[in-house]
N, C-alpha and C. Protein backbone atom coordinates (compact mmCIF):
# COMPACT_ATOMS: atom_id res chain seq x y z
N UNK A 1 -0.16 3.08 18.63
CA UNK A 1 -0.71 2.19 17.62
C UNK A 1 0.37 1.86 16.58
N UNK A 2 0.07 0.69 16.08
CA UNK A 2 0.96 0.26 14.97
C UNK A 2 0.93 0.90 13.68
N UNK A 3 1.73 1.23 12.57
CA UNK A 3 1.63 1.48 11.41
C UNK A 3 1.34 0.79 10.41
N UNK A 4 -0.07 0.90 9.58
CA UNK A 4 -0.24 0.06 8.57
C UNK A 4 0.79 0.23 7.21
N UNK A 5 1.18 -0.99 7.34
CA UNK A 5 1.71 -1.12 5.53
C UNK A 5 1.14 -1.19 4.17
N UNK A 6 1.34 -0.52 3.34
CA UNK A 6 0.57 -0.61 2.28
C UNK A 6 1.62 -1.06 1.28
N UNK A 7 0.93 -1.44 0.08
CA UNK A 7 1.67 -1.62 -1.24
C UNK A 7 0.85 -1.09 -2.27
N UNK A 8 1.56 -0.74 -3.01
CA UNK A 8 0.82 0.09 -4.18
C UNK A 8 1.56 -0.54 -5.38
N UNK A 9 0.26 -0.96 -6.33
CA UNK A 9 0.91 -1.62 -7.54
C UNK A 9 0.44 -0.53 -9.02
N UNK A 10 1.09 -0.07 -9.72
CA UNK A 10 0.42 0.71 -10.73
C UNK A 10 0.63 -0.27 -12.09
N UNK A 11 -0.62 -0.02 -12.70
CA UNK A 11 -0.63 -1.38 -13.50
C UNK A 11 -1.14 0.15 -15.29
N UNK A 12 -0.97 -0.71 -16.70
CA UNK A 12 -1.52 -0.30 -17.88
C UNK A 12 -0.49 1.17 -17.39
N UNK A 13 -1.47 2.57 -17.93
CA UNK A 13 -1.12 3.77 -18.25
C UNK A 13 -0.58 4.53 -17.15
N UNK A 14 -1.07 3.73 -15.96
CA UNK A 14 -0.87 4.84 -14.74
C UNK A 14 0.54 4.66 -14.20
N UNK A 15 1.26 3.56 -14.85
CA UNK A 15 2.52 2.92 -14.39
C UNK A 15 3.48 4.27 -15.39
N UNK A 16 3.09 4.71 -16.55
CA UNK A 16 4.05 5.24 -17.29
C UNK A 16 4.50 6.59 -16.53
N UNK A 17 5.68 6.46 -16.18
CA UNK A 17 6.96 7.36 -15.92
C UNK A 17 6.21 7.50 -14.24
N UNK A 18 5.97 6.23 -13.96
CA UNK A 18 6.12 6.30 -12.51
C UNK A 18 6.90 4.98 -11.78
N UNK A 19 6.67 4.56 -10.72
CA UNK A 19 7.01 3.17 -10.41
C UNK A 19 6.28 2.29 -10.83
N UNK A 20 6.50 0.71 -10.54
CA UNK A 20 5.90 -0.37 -10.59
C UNK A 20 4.87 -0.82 -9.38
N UNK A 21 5.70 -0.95 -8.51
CA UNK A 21 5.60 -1.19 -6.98
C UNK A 21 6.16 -0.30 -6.17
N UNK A 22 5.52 0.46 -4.87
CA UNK A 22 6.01 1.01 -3.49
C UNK A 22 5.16 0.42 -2.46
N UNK A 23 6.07 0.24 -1.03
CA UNK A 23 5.28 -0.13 -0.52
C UNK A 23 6.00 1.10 0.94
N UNK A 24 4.48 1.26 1.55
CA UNK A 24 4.56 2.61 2.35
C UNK A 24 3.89 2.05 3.55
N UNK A 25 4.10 3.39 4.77
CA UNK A 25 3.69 3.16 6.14
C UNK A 25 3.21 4.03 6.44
N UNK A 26 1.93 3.42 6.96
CA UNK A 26 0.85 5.06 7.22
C UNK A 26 0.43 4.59 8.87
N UNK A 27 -0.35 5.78 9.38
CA UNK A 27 -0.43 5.84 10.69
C UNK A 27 -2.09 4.92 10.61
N UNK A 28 -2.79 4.30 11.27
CA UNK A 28 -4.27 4.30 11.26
C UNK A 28 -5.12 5.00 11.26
N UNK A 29 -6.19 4.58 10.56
CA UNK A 29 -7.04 5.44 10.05
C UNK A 29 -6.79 6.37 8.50
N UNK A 30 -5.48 6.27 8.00
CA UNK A 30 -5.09 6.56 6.79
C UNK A 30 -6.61 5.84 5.55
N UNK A 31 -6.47 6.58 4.98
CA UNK A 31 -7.90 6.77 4.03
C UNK A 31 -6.84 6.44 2.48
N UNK A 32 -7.42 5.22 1.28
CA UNK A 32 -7.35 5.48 -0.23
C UNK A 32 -6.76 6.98 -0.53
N UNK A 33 -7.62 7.73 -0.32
CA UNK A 33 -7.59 9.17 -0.70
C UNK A 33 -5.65 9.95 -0.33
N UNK A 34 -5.39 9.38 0.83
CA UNK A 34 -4.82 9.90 1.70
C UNK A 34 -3.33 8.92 0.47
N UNK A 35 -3.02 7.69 0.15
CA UNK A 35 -2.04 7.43 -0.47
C UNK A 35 -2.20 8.28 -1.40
N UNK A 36 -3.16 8.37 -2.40
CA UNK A 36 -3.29 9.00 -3.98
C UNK A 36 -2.55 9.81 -3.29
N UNK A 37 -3.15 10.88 -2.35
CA UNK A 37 -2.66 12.65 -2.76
C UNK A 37 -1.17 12.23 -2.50
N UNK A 38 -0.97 11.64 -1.50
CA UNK A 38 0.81 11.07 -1.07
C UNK A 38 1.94 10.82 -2.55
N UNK A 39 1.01 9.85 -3.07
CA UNK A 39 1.85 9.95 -4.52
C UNK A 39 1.76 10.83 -5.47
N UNK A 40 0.92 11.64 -4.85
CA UNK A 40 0.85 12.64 -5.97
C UNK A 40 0.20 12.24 -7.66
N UNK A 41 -0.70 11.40 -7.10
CA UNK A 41 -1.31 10.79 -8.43
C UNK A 41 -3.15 11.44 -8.86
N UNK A 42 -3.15 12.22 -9.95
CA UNK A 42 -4.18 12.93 -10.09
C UNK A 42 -5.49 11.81 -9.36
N UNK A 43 -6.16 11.95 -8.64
CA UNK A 43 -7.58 11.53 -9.00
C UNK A 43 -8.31 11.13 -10.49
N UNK A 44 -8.23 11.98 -11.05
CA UNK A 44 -9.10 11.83 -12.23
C UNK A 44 -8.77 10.72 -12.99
N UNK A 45 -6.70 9.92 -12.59
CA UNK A 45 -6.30 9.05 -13.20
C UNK A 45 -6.79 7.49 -12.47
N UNK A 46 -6.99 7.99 -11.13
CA UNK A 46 -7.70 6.71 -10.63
C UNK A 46 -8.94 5.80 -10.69
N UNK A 47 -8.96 4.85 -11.69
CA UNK A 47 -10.42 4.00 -11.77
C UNK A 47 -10.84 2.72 -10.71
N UNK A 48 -9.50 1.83 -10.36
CA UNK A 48 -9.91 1.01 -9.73
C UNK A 48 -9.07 0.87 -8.51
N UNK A 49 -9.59 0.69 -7.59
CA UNK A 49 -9.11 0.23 -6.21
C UNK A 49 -9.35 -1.21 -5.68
N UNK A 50 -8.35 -1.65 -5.17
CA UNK A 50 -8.26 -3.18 -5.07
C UNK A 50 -7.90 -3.36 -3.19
N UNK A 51 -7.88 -3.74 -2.11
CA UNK A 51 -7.79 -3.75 -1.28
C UNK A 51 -8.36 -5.14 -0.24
């Protein structure tokens, strides 16, 4: 199977002392859940998902 590409944009507070933009390659079936923990970005900081 092919690898999906993602892009990840961090926008307002969640951008501070991280990137702007990455864009990554996940296997299928990769889950929301599955980038956060990847970046290592708390949950609790995540409100909106766009997709």
């Amino acid at each position: 199977m092919n690898d999906i590409t993602v892009t990840v944009k961090l926008f307002a507070t969640l951008r501070e002392g991280r990137f702007d933009i990455r864009t990554m390659s996940f296997f299928p079936g990769a889950t929301v859940a599955d980038v956060v923990r990847i970046l290592e970005i708390p949950e609790k900081e995540v409100s909106l998902i766009l997709y």
